[in-house]
Protein backbone atom coordinates (compact mmCIF):
# COMPACT_ATOMS: atom_id res chain seq x y z
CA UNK A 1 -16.97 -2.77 -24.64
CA UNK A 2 -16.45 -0.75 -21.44
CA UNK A 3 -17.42 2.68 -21.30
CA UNK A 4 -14.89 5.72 -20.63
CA UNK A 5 -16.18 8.07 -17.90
CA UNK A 6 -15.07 11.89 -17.96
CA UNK A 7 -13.84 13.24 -14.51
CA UNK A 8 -11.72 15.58 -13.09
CA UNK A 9 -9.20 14.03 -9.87
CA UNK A 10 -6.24 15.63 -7.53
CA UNK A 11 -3.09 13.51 -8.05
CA UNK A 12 -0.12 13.95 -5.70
CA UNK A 13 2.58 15.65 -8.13
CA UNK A 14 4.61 12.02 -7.58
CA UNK A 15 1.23 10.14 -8.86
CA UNK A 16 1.14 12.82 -11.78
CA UNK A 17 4.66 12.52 -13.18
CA UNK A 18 4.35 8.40 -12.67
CA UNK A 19 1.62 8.25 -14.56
CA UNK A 20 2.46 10.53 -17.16
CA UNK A 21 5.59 9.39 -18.09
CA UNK A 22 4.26 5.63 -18.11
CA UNK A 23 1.46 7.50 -20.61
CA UNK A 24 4.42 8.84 -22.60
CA UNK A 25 6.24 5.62 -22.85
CA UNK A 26 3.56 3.36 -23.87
CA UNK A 27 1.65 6.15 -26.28
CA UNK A 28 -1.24 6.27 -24.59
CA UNK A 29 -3.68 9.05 -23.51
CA UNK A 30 -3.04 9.95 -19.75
CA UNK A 31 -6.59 8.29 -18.61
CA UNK A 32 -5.88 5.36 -20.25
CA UNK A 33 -2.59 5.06 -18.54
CA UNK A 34 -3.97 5.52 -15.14
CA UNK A 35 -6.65 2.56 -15.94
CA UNK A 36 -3.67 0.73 -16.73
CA UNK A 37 -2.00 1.45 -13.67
CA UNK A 38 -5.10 0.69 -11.11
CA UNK A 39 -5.51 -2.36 -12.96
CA UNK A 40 -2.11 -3.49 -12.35
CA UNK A 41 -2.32 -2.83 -8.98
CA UNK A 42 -5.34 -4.63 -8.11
CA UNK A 43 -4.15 -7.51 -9.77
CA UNK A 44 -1.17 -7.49 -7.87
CA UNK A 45 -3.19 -7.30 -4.38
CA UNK A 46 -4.70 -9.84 -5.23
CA UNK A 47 -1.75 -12.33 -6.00
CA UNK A 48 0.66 -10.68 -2.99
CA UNK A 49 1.55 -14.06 -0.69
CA UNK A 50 0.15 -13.67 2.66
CA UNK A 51 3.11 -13.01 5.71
CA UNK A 52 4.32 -16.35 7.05
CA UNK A 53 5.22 -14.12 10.80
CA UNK A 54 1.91 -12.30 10.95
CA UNK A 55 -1.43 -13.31 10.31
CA UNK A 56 -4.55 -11.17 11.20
CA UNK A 57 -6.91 -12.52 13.94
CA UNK A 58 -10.54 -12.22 13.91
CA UNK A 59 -10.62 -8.43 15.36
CA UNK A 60 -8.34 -7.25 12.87
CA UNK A 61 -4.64 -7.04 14.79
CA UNK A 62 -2.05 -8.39 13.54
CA UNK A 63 -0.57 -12.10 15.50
CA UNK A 64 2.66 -13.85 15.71
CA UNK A 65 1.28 -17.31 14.22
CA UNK A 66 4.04 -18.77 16.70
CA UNK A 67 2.68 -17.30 19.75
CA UNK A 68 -1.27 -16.41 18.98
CA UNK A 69 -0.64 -12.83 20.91
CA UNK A 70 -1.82 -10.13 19.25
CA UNK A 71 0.53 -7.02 18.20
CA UNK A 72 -1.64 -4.07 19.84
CA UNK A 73 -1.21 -0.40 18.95
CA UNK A 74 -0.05 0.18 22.20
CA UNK A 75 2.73 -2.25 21.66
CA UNK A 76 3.79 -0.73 18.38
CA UNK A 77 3.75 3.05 20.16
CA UNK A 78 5.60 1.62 23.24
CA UNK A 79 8.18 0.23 21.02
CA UNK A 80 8.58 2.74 18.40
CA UNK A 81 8.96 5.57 21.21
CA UNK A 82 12.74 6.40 21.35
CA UNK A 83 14.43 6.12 25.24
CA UNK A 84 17.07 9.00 25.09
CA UNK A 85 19.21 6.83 28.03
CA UNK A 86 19.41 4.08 24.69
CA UNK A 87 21.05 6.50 22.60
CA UNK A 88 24.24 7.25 25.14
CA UNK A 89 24.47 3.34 26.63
């Protein structure tokens, strides 16, 4: 039988109200519902099917599996930076 452990946490107010009105719909103590919920979402981690277009290489960045170049930081930044010409072509 697993043992309950008393502690006090900081939810976000969205994590509070999620997991108190899944507590209120099943009729089960607040703690118990946010076991539930962890549980769930380990579980579901675990069975999530890996990205056919990216694949992480050996240092940790994400690849293209077509190409083998790795998606750098820099790449992401270069390409998430707005040009304000773009918006007025």
């Amino acid at each position: 039988m697993a043992t309950s452990i008393r502690t006090n946490v900081n939810l976000e107010p969205h994590a509070y109200d999620f997991a108190y009105a899944y507590a209120r719909a099943n009729g089960i103590p607040l703690g118990k519902a946010i076991s539930e919920l962890l549980r769930k979402a380990e579980n579901t981690q675990q069975t999530l099917v890996p990205s056919p277009r990216l694949v992480r290489n050996e240092y940790g960045y994400l690849e293209l599996p077509a190409t083998g170049h790795p998606i750098t930081p820099e790449m992401v930044k270069e390409l998430s930076e707005d040009d304000p010409e773009d918006d007025f072509a």
